[in-house]
Each structure stands twice: as structure tokens, then as C-alpha cells.
Protein backbone atom coordinates (compact mmCIF):
# COMPACT_ATOMS: atom_id res chain seq x y z
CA UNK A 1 0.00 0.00 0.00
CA UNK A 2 1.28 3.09 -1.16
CA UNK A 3 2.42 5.71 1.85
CA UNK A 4 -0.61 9.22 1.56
CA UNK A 5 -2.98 7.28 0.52
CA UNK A 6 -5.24 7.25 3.72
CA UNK A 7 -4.87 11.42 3.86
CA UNK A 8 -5.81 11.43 0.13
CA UNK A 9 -8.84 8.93 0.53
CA UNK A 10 -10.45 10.97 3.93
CA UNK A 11 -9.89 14.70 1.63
CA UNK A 12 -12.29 12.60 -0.86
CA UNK A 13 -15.11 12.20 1.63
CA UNK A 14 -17.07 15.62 1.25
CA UNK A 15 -16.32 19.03 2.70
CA UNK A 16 -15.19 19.67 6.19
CA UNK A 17 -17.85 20.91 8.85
CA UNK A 18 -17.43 24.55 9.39
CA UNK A 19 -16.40 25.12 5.78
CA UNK A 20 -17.68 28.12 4.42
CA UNK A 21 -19.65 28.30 1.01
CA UNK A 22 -20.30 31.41 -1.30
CA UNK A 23 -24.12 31.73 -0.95
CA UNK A 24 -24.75 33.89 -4.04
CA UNK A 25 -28.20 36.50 -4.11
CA UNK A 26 -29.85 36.84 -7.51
CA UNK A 27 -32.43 38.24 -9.61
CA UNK A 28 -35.74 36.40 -9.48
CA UNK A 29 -36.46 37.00 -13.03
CA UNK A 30 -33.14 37.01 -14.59
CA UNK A 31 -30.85 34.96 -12.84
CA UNK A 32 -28.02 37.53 -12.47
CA UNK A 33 -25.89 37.11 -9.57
CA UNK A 34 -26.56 40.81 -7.76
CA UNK A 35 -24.33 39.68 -4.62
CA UNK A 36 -22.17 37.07 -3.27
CA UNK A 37 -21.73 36.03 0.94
CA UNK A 38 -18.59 34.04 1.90
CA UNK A 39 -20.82 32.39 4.71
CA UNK A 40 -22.63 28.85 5.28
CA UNK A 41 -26.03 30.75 6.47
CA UNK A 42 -27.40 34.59 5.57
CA UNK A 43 -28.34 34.71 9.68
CA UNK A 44 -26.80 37.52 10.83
CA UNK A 45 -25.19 38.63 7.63
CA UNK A 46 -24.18 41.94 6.88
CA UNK A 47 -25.83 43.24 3.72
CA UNK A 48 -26.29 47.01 4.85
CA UNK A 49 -26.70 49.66 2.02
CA UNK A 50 -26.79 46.74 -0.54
CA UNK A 51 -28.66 47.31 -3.87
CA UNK A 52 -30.68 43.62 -3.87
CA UNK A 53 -33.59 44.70 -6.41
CA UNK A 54 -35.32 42.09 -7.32
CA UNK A 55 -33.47 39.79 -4.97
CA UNK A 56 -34.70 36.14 -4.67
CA UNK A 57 -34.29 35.50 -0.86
CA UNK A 58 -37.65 33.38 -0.93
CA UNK A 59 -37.48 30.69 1.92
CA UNK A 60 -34.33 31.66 3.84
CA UNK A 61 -32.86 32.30 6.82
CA UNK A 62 -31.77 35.56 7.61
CA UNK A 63 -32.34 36.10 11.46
CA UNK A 64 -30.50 38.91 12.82
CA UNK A 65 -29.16 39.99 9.69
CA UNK A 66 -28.34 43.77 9.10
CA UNK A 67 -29.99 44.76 6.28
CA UNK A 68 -30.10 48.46 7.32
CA UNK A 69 -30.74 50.96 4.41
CA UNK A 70 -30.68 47.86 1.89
CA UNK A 71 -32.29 48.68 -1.58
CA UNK A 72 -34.43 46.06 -1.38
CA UNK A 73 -37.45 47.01 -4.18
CA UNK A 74 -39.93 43.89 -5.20
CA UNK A 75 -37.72 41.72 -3.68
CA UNK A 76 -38.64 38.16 -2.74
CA UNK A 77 -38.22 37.08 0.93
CA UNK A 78 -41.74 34.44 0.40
CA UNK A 79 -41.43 32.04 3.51
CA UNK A 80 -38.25 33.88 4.90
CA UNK A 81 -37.09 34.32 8.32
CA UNK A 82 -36.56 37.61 9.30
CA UNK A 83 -36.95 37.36 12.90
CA UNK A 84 -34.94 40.05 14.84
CA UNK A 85 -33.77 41.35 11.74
CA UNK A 86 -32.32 44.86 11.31
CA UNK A 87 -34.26 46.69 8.59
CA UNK A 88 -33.93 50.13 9.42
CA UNK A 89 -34.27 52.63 6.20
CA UNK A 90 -34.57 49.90 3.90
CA UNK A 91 -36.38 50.25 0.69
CA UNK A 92 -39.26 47.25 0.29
CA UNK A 93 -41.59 49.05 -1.95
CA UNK A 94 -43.54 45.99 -3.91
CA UNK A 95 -41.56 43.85 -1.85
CA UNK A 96 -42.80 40.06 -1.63
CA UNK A 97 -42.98 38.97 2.23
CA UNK A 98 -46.02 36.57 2.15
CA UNK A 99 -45.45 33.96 4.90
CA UNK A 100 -42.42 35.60 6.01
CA UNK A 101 -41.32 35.59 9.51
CA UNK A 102 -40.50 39.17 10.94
CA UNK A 103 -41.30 38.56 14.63
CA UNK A 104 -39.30 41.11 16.14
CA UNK A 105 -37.48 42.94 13.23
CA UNK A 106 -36.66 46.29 13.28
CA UNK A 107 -38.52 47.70 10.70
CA UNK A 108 -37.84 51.74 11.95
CA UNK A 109 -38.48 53.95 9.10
CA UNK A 110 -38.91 51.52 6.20
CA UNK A 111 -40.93 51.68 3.07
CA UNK A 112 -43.27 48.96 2.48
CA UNK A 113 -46.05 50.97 0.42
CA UNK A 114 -47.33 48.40 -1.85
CA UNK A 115 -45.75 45.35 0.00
CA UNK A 116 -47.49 41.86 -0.11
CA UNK A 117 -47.41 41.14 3.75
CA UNK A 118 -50.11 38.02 3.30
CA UNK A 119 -49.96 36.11 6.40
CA UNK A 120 -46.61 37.59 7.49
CA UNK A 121 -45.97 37.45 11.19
CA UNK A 122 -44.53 40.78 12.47
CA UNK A 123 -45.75 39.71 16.22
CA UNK A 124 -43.93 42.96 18.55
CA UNK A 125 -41.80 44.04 15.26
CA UNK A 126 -40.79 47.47 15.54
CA UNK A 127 -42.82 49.44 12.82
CA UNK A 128 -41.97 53.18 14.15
CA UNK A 129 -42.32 55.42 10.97
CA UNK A 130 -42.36 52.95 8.66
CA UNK A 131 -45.12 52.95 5.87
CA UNK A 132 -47.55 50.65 5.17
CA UNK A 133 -49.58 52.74 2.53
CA UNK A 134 -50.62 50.11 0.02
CA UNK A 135 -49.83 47.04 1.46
CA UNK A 136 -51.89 44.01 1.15
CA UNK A 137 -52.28 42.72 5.06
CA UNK A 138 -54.77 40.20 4.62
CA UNK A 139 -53.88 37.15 7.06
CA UNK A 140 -50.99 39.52 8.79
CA UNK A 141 -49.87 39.18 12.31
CA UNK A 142 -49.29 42.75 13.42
CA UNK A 143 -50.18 41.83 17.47
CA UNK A 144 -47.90 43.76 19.71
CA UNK A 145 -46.88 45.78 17.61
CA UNK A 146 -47.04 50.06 18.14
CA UNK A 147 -48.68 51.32 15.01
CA UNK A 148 -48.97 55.26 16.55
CA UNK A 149 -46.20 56.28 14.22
CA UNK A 150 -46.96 53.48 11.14
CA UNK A 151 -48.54 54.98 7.53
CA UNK A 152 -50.92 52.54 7.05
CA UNK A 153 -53.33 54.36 4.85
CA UNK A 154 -54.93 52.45 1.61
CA UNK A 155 -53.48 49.12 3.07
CA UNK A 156 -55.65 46.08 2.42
CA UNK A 157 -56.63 43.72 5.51
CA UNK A 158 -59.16 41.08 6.04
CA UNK A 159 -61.11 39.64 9.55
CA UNK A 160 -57.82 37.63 9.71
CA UNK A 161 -55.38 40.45 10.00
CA UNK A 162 -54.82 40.37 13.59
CA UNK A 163 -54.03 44.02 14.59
CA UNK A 164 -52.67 45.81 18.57
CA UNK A 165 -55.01 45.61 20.73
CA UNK A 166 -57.30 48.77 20.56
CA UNK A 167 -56.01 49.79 17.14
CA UNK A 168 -58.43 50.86 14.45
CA UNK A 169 -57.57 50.13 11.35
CA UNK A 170 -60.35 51.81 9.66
CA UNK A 171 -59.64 55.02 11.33
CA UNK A 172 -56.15 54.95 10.16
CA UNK A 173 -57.14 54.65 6.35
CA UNK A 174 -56.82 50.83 6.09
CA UNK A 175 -59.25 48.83 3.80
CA UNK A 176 -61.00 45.78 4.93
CA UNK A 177 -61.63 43.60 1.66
CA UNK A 178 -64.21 41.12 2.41
């Protein structure tokens, strides 16, 4: 038996735990690579100030990821998590978030006119001066969450849009589609 051979044969079995992989962000509709992460997991990743238009990020995991000021327009995050999640400033107009987790994300200041939040959880999320305007909220979770600062007007909810106790939708502009 030839000496190396055993190093050589155990190299062959698969990667090493705790290698990183490039997880790479793209376009829904096009395919393009907009942005690359030397990282196993997108939980807390960094992607502050990014430009992610368009970004497919449908089903995963970005918990406690910065995405502060991100460009994030029509994006798809479609059965994400975003729990504790820092999306301060960010950009989400026609954003896709339907099933998405966002239980306590910081959503300060954001722009989600026009969002599809269908039967997103954003149980005690911090909405303070973000906008809502537009935004279809039919099945949403917004329970414990303060909506005195929140633009919600023209936003489309059902009976299933659970809202803060004593909040009234209706006198905030919000639409209830039957």
C-alpha cells in the first residue's frame, strides 16, 4: 500500500464541517448574480446599504441579519425568516414577504407601500415610521406591535389580519376587503 494514501482517501469524503460556502443573491427574473456572501447561512449577515432589487431570498434564513438601508425594491423574501432582523431605512416598496417571519425585526423607518405582507408574522416588530400605505395585510400578524407612528393608509386587511389591541384600522385609512 502506497504511503498518503489514507490522507488522500479521507480529503475525498465531502467538505469539512465549518467550511464556508459562497451563498450567491440573484435576480428572481433574470438569474443575475446581484451579490455574493462568503458564509454557510445569511443569519446575521451583513448586507447594509446593498442594492438587492429584485433579490430572490424566498425561503431563507436571515435572522438577525443587518440589512439596514438595503435597496431592497420587489424583492422576494416568500417564507423567509426575518426574525430580529435589522431593517432600518430599507427600501421594500412591492416587496414580496407573504409567509415571512418578521417577529421582532426592526422595521424603523422603512418603506413597504405596496408590500405583499399576506400572512406575514410581524408579532412585537418594531414598525416606528415605517409605511404601510398600500400594502396588502390580509392574514398579517401585526399583534404587539405600536402602530402610533406606522402609515398605514390604503393598506388592504381582512377579519384575519390580527391588529394591537385597541387599534383601528379603519380610522387609520386601512381597507377591509371582504
Amino acid at each position: 500500500m502506497a504511503t498518503g494514501f489514507f490522507p488522500l482517501l479521507s480529503s475525498a469524503r465531502g467538505p469539512r464541517t465549518g467550511v464556508r460556502q459562497l451563498i450567491e443573491i440573484k435576480d428572481k427574473t433574470t438569474g443575475e448574480v446581484l451579490h455574493s456572501v462568503d458564509a454557510k447561512r445569511l443569519d446575521k449577515a451583513n448586507l447594509a446599504g446593498l442594492t438587492l432589487r429584485c433579490a430572490d431570498l424566498s425561503s431563507k434564513s436571515l435572522s438577525f441579519a443587518n440589512l439596514r438601508q438595503a435597496d431592497l425594491v420587489q424583492a422576494d423574501f416568500s417564507f423567509a425568516n426575518l426574525s430580529s432582523a435589522d431593517l432600518t431605512d430599507a427600501v421594500l416598496w412591492r416587496a414580496t414577504l407573504n409567509c415571512t417571519m418578521l417577529i421582532s425585526a426592526v422595521l424603523g423607518n422603512c418603506d413597504l407601500r405596496e408590500a405583499m405582507l399576506r400572512n406575514a408574522s410581524l408579532y412585537q416588530a418594531d414598525l416606528r415610521g415605517a409605511t404601510l400605505e398600500g400594502a396588502t395585510l390580509l392574514g398579517t400578524d401585526l399583534s404587539g406591535v405600536d402602530l402610533s407612528e406606522t402609515a398605514i393608509a390604503g393598506a388592504i386587511y381582512n377579519k384575519h389580519t390580527r391588529w394591537p389591541t385597541g387599534f383601528d384600522p379603519e380610522a387609520e385609512g386601512a381597507v377591509l376587503q371582504d
